[in-house]
Protein backbone atom coordinates (compact mmCIF):
# COMPACT_ATOMS: atom_id res chain seq x y z
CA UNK A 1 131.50 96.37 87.63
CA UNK A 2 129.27 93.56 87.53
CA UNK A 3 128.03 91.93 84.00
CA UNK A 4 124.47 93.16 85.48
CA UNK A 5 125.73 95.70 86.88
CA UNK A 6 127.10 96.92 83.81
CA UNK A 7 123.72 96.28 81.82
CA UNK A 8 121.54 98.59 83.90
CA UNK A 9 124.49 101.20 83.96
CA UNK A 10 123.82 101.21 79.59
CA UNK A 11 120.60 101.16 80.27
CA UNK A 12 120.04 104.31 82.49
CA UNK A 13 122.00 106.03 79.50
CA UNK A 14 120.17 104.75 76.99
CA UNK A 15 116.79 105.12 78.37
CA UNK A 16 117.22 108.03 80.96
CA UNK A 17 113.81 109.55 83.02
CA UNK A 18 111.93 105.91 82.49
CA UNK A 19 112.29 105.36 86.28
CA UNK A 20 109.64 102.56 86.44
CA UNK A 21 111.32 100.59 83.09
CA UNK A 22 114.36 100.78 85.39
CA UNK A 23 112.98 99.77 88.29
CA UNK A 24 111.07 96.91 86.52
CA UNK A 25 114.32 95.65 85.12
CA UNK A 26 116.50 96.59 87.79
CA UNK A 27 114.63 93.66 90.01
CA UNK A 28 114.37 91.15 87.62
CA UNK A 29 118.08 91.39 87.13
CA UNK A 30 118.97 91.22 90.46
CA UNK A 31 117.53 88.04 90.83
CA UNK A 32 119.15 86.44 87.86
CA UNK A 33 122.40 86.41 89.31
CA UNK A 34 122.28 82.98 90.48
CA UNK A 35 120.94 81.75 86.90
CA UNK A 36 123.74 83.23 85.09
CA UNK A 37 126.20 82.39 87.28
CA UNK A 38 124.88 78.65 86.56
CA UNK A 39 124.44 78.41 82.94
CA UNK A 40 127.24 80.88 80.71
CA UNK A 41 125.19 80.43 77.93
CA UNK A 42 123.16 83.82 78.74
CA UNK A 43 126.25 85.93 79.00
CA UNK A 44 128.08 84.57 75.82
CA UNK A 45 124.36 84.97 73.57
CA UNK A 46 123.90 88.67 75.50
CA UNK A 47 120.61 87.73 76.42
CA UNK A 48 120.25 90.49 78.80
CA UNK A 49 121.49 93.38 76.40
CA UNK A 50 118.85 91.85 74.19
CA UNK A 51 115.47 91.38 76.17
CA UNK A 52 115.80 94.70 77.72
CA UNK A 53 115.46 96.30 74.25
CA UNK A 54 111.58 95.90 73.10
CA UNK A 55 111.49 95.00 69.58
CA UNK A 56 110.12 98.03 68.18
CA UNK A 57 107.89 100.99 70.00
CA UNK A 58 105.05 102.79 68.42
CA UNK A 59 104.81 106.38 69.33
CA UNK A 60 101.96 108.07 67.51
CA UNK A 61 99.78 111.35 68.26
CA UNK A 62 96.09 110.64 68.48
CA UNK A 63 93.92 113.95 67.41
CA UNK A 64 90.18 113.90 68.07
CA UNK A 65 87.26 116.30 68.44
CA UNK A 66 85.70 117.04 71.84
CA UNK A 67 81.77 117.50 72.45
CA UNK A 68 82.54 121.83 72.15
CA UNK A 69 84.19 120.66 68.97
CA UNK A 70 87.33 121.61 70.11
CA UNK A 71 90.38 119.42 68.81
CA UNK A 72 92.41 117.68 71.05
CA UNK A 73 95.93 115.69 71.03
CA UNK A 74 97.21 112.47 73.10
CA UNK A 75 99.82 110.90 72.58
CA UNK A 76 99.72 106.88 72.11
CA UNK A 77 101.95 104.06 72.30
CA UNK A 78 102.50 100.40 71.38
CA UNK A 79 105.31 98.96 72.55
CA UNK A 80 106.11 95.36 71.44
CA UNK A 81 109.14 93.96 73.65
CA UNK A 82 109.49 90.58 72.57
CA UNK A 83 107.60 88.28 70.49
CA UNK A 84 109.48 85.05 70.97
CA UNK A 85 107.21 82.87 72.75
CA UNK A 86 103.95 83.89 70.55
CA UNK A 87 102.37 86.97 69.38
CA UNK A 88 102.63 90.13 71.48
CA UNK A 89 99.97 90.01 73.52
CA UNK A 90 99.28 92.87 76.64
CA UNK A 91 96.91 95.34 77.92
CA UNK A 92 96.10 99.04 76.25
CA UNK A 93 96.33 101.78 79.57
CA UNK A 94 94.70 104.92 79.15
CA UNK A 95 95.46 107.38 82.07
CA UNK A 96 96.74 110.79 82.03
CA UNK A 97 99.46 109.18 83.87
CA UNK A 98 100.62 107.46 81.16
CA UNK A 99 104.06 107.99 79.58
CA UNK A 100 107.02 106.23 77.55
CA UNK A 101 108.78 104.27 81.09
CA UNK A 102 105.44 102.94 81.88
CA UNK A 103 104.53 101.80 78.88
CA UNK A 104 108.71 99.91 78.91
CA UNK A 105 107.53 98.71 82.55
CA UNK A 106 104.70 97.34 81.68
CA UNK A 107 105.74 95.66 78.15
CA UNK A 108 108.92 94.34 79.98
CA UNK A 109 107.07 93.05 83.03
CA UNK A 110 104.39 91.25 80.52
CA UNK A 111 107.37 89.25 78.72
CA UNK A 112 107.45 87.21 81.97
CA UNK A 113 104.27 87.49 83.17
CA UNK A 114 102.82 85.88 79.80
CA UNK A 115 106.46 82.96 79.92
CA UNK A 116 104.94 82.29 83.38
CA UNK A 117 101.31 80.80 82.23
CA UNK A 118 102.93 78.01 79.96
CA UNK A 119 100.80 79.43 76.69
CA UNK A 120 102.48 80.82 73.19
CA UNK A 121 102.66 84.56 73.77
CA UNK A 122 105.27 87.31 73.60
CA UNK A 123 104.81 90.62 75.69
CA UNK A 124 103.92 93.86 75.05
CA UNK A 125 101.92 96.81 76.34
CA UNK A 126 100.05 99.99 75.02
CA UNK A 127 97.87 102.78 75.69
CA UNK A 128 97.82 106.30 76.09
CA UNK A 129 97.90 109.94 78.08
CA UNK A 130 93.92 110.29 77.89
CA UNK A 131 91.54 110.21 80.56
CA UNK A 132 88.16 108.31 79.90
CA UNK A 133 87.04 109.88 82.91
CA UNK A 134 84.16 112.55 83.05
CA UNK A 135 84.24 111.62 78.89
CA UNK A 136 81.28 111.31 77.74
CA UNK A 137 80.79 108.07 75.44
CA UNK A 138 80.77 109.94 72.02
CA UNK A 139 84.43 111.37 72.67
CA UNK A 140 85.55 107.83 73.97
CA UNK A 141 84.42 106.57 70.87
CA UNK A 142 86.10 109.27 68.51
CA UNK A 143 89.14 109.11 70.54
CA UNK A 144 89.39 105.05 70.26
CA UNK A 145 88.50 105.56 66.56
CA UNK A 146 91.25 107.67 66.38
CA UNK A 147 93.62 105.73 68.21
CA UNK A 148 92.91 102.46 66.11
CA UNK A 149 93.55 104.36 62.91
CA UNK A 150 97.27 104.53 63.39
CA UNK A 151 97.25 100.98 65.67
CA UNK A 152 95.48 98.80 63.41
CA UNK A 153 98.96 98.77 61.25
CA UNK A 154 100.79 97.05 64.31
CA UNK A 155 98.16 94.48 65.51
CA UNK A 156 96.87 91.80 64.14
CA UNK A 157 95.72 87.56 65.50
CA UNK A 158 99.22 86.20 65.05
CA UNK A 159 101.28 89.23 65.55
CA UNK A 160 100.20 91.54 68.51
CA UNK A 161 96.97 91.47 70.41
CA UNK A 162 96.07 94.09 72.48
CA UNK A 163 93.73 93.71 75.26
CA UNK A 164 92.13 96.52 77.89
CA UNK A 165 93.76 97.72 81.06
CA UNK A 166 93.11 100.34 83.12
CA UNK A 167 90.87 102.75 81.41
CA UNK A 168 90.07 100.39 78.86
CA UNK A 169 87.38 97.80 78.99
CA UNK A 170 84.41 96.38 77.11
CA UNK A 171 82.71 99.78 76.06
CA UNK A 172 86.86 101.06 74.37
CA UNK A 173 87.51 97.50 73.45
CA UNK A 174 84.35 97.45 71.39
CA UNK A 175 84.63 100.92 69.58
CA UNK A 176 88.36 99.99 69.22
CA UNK A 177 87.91 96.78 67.76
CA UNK A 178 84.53 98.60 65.51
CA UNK A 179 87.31 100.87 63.89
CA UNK A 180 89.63 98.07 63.18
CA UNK A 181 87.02 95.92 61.45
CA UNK A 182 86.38 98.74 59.64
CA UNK A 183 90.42 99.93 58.35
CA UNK A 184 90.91 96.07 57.55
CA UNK A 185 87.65 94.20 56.34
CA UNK A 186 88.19 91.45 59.14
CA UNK A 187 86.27 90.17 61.69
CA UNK A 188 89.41 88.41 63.56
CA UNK A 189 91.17 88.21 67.27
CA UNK A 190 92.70 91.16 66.88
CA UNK A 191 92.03 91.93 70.09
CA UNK A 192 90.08 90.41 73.49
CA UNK A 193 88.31 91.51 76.12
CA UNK A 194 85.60 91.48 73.87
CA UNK A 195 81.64 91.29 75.09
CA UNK A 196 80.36 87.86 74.89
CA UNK A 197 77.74 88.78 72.27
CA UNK A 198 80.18 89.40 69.52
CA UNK A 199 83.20 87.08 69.99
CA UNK A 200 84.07 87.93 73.57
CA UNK A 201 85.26 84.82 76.00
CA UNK A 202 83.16 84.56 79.71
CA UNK A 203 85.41 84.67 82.21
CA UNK A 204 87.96 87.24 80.78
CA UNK A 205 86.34 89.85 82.75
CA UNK A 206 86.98 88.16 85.88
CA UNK A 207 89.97 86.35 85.42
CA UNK A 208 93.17 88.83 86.87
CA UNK A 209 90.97 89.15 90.47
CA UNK A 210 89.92 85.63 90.39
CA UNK A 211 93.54 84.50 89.53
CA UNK A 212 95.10 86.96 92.21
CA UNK A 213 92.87 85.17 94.39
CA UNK A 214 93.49 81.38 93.24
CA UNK A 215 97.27 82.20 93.56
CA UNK A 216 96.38 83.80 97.00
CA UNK A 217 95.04 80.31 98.01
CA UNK A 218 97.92 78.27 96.75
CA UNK A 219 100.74 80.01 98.49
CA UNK A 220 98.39 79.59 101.71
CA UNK A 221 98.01 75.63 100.96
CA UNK A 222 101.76 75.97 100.84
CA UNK A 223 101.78 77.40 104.79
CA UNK A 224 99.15 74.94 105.42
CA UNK A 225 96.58 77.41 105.57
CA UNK A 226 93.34 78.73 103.44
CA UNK A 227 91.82 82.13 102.66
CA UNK A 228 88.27 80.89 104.29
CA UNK A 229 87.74 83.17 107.53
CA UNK A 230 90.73 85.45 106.61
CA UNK A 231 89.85 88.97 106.45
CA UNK A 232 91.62 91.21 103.48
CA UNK A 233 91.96 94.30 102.14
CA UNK A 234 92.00 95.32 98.30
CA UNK A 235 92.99 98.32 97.10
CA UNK A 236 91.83 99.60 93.87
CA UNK A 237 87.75 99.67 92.74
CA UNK A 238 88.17 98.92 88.85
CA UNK A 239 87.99 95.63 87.68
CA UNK A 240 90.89 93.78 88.80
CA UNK A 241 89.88 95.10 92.35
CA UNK A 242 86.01 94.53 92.24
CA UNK A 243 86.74 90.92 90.80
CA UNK A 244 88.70 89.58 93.63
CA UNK A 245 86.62 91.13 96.16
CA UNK A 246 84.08 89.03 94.59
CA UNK A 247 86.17 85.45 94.56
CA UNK A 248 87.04 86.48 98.12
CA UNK A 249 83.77 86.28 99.30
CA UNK A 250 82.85 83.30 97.42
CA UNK A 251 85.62 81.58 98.79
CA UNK A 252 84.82 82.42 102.73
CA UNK A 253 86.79 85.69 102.77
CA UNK A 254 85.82 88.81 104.57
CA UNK A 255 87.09 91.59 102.35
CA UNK A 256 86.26 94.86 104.51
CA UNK A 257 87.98 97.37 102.23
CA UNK A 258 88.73 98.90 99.23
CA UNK A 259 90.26 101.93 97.40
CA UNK A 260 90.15 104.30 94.67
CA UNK A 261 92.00 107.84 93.67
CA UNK A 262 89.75 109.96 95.55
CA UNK A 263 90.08 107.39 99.23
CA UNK A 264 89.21 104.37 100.60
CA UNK A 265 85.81 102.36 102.15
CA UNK A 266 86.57 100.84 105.33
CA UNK A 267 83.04 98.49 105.76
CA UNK A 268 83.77 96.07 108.98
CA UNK A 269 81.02 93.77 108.39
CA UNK A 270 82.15 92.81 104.60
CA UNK A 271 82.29 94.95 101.50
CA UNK A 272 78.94 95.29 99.97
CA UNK A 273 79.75 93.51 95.93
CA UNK A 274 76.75 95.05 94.48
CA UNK A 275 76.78 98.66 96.24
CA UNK A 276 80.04 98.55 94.96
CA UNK A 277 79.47 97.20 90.92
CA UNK A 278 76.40 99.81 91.76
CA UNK A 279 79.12 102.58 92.43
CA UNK A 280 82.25 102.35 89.97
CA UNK A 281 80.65 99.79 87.13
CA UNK A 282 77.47 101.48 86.61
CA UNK A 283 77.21 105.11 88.61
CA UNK A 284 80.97 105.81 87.59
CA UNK A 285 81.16 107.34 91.12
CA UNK A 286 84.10 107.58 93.53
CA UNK A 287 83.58 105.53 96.98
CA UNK A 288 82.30 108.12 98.91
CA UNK A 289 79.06 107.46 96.71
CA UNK A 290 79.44 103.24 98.79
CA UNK A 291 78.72 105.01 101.89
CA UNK A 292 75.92 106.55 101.16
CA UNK A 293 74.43 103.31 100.50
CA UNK A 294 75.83 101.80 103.32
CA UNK A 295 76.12 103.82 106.02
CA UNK A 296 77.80 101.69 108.61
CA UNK A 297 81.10 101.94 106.02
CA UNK A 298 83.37 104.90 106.55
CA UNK A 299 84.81 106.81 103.92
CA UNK A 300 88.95 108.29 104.28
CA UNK A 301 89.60 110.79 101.90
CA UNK A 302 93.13 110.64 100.41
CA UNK A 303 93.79 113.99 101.99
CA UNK A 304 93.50 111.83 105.31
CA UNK A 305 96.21 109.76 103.95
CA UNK A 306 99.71 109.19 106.56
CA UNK A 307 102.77 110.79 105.14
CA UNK A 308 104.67 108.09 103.01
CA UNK A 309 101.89 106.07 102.81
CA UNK A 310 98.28 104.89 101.97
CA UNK A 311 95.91 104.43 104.80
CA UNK A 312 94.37 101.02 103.25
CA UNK A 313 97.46 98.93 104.52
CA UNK A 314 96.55 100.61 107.67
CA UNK A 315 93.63 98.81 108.00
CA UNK A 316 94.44 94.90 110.52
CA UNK A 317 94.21 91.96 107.58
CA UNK A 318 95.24 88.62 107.40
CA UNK A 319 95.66 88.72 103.31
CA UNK A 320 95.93 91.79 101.56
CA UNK A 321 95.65 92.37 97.76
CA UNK A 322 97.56 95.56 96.57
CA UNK A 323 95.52 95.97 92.69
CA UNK A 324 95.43 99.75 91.46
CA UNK A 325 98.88 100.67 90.10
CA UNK A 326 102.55 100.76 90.43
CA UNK A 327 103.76 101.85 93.57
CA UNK A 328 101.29 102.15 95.26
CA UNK A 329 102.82 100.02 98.77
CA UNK A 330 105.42 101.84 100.30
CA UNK A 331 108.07 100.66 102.78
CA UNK A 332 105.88 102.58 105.69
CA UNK A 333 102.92 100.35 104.11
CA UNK A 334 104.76 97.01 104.34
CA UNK A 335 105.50 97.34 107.86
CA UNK A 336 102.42 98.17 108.95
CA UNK A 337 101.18 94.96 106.93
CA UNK A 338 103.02 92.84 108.74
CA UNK A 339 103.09 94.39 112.15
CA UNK A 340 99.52 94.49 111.83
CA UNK A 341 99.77 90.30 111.37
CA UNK A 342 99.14 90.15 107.86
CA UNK A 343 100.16 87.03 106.82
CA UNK A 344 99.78 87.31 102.69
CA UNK A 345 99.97 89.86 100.28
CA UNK A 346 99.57 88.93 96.57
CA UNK A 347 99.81 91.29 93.92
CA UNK A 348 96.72 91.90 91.54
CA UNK A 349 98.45 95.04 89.70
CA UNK A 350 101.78 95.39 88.03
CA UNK A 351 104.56 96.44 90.53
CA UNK A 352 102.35 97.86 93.17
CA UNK A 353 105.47 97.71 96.10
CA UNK A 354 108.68 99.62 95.50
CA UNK A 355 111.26 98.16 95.86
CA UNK A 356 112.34 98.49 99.54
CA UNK A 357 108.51 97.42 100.15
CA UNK A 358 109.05 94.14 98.25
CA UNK A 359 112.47 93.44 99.93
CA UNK A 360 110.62 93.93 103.38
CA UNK A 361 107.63 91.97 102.52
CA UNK A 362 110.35 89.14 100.98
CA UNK A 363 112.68 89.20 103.99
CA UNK A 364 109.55 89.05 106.21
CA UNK A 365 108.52 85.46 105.02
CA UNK A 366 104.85 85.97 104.72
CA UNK A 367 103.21 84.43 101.43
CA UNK A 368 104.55 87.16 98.80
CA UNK A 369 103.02 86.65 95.30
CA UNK A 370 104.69 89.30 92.86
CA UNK A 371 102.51 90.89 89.86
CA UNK A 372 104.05 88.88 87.25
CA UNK A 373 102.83 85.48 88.60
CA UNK A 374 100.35 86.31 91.15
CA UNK A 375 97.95 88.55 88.56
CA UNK A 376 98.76 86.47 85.21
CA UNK A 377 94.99 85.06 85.51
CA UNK A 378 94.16 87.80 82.86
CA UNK A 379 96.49 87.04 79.99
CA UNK A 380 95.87 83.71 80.20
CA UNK A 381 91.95 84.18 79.97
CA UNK A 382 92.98 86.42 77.13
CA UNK A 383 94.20 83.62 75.34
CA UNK A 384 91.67 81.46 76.11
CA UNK A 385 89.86 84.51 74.31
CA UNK A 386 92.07 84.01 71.70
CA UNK A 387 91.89 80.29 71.46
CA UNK A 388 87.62 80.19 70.98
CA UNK A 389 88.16 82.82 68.56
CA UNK A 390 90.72 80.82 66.45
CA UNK A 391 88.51 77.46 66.46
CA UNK A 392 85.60 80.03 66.26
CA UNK A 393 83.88 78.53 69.82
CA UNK A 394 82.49 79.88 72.95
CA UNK A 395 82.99 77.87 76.16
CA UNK A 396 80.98 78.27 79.45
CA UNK A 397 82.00 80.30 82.60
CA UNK A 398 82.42 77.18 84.33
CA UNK A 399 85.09 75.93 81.50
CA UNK A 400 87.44 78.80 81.34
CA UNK A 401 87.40 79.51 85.15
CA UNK A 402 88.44 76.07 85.61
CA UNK A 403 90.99 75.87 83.68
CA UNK A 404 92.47 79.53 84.97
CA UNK A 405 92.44 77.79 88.13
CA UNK A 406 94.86 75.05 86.61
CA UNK A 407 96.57 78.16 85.16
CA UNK A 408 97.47 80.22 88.24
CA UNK A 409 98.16 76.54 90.35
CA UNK A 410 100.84 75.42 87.55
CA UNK A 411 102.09 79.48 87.77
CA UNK A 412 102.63 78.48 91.90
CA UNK A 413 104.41 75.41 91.34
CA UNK A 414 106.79 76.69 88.86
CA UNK A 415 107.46 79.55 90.87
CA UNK A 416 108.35 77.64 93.54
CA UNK A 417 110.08 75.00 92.55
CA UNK A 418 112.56 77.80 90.34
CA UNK A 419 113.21 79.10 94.07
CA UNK A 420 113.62 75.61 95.40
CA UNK A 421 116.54 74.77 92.47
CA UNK A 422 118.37 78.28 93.28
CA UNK A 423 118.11 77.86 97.27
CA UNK A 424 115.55 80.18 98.05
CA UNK A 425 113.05 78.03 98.98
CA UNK A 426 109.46 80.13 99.24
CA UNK A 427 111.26 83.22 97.84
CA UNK A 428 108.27 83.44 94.68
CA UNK A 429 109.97 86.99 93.14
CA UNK A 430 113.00 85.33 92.71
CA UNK A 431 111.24 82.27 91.61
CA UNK A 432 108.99 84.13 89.30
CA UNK A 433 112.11 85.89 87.48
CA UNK A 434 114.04 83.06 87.03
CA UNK A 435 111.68 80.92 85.80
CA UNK A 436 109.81 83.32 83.07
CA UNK A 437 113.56 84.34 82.11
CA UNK A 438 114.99 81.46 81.34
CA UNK A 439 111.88 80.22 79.37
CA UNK A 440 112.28 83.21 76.97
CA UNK A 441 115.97 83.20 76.96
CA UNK A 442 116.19 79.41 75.80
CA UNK A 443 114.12 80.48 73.10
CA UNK A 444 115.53 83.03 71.83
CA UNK A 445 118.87 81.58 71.73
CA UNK A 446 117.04 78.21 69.71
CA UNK A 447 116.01 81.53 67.81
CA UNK A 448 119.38 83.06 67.01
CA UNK A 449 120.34 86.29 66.84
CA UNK A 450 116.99 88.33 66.21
């Protein structure tokens, strides 16, 4: 048996039923092969056997009282994987989908993700089983009250700051960060995502679309190409979604459709941005409430969904943007892509193909931009966030989205040249691994054995 191998063999003992912490770590591995075989250093300082065990996890029931007044449990985490680079820094998830092995994934997949934008910050992720949805804003607020009285122990400006996710943005940010200010007396960076009023950073909002998109554009300029005239599809409707549909469009796009758990808008002529901020920001509607504003759109029901896959990547593209959630791109999905002449798909969500997807799509030699680079536009605007709120500063939109543009361009030519040095010239997963791996791993050996 192989020294990786081996590894994920402990691992599926150690940590069995977190199938997407496997599956996170499982391809990462698999592309290190030609790293380790190069430098012996890794194997003889067990670097592997290390980073795949977070540094602590935070398990923690969260009780709160319902508008009937009847008491209710969740269950939250905080799991900090690896603060060697910085202070943990990753999003909060709540979801009724959310469990221990997505929590891992997510922590585990943020290590590299945050390596890969050049700034001082470990990895981590948190969140819990609860469902904002149909919530009314009183029991959002007593459940993030809750939740930050057991967090605020963990977090903290230099040693883990949390930041929203799905589920989570300004409106559980702000009564999550009210309830810290209130346990500790501080007025700190504790956390971002912030509003703008009270310590927030412009930009951070926007940032994981606009950076999907950014990154989209460099791995065209690679293929001498551009995103101007392309048209794409999106899936998702929350932020990260809405966010590049909007930088697609200002950059000449034509992003004709988009997704959420109850189907998908198909609009030929060009998704609609403010119907749509209308719809999910301020309605908190599903898409079926888009085509009732615009009637020449067609609404699919997920019901109408093909066996074994999701009837977005259905839809002809030249660029298409998978950004809801893990797993969401089948194998079915990638082939369609590409038989339908897609040309680029770049990840705005955390490990949105499975694997046999993202082997297709990779053997297939479209642009591919995996998750950890292609959607790292967010954590670095978080610690731009982070940043103001250290010097006590606020800079202009125009400020932090150009240097996230910077950002996600350095991300690409890292990437790339990591596949360059390991013979896989263009292959960006294997690029992406290597190069956010070895960045951690050299430190923590400089570290020693912590």
């Amino acid at each position: 048996m192989s020294y990786t191998e081996d590894t994920l063999a402990g691992l599926r003992r150690s940590s069995p039923g977190q199938d997407e912490f496997f599956q996170a770590v499982e391809e990462i591995l698999q592309s290190l092969a030609p790293l380790l075989d190069s430098d012996p250093r890794y194997r003889r300082e067990r670097i592997i056997e290390r980073i795949v065990e977070p540094e602590r996890q935070i398990i923690f029931r969260v009780p709160w009282v319902d508008d009937e007044g009847t008491i209710q449990v969740n269950k939250g985490y905080r799991v900090q994987f690896s603060s060697t680079l910085g202070p943990v820094k990753g999003g909060l998830r709540f979801h009724p989908a959310v469990n221990g092995g997505v929590i891992k994934f997510l922590g585990f997949e943020q290590i590299f993700k945050n390596a890969l934008t050049g700034l001082p910050l470990g990895g981590g992720k948190g969140g819990a089983n609860f469902n904002p949805k149909q919530r009314s804003n009183s029991e959002i607020m007593r459940f993030c009250q809750s939740f930050m009285t057991e967090l605020y122990r963990h977090v903290g400006p230099t040693t883990d700051v949390p930041a929203g996710d799905i589920g989570v943005g300004v409106r559980e940010i702000g009564y999550l960060f009210g309830q810290y200010k209130r346990l500790t007396g501080r007025f700190d960076g504790a956390l971002t995502g912030k509003r703008f009023s009270w310590g927030g950073a412009l930009g951070r909002k926007e940032a994981t679309g606009y950076g999907a998109v950014y990154f989209a554009e460099e791995m065209l300029r690679a293929r001498g190409e551009g995103l101007d005239g392309m048209t794409c599809t999106v899936s998702g409707a929350g932020n990260v979604a809405i966010h590049t549909v909007e930088k697609l469009l200002e950059m000449g796009a034509t992003p004709v459709a988009v997704s959420d758990s109850t189907g998908l808008v198909h609009d030929e002529g060009g998704i609609d941005l403010e119907v749509l901020k209308q719809v999910k920001e301020v309605e908190r509607e599903g898409l079926e409430s888009y085509v009732r504003e615009r009637s020449e759109a067609r609404f699919v029901p997920v019901s109408d969904y093909p066996k074994g896959g999701h009837a977005i990547w259905a839809i002809p593209c030249d660029a298409a943007f998978p950004s809801a959630t893990q797993n969401e791109l089948t194998f079915l999905d990638a082939k369609t892509l590409v038989n339908n002449g897609c040309r680029c798909v770049c990840e705005g969500a955390n490990m949105p193909a499975t694997p046999e997807a993202s082997k297709f799509l990779g053997d297939s030699r479209i642009s591919y931009g995996p998750g950890k680079a292609a959607n790292a536009g967010g954590v670095a605007a978080s610690q731009l966030e982070m940043s103001q709120n250290a010097a006590m500063q606020q800079w202009t939109m125009e400020e932090v989205d150009s240097r996230l543009r910077v950002i996600m361009a350095k991300i690409h030519t890292t990437v790339s040249e990591a596949a360059e040095e390991f013979g896989e010239p263009g292959d960006l997963v294997r690029g992406a691994n290597i190069a956010g791996f070895r960045k951690v791993a050299d430190a923590m050996i400089d570290q020693g054995v912590v």
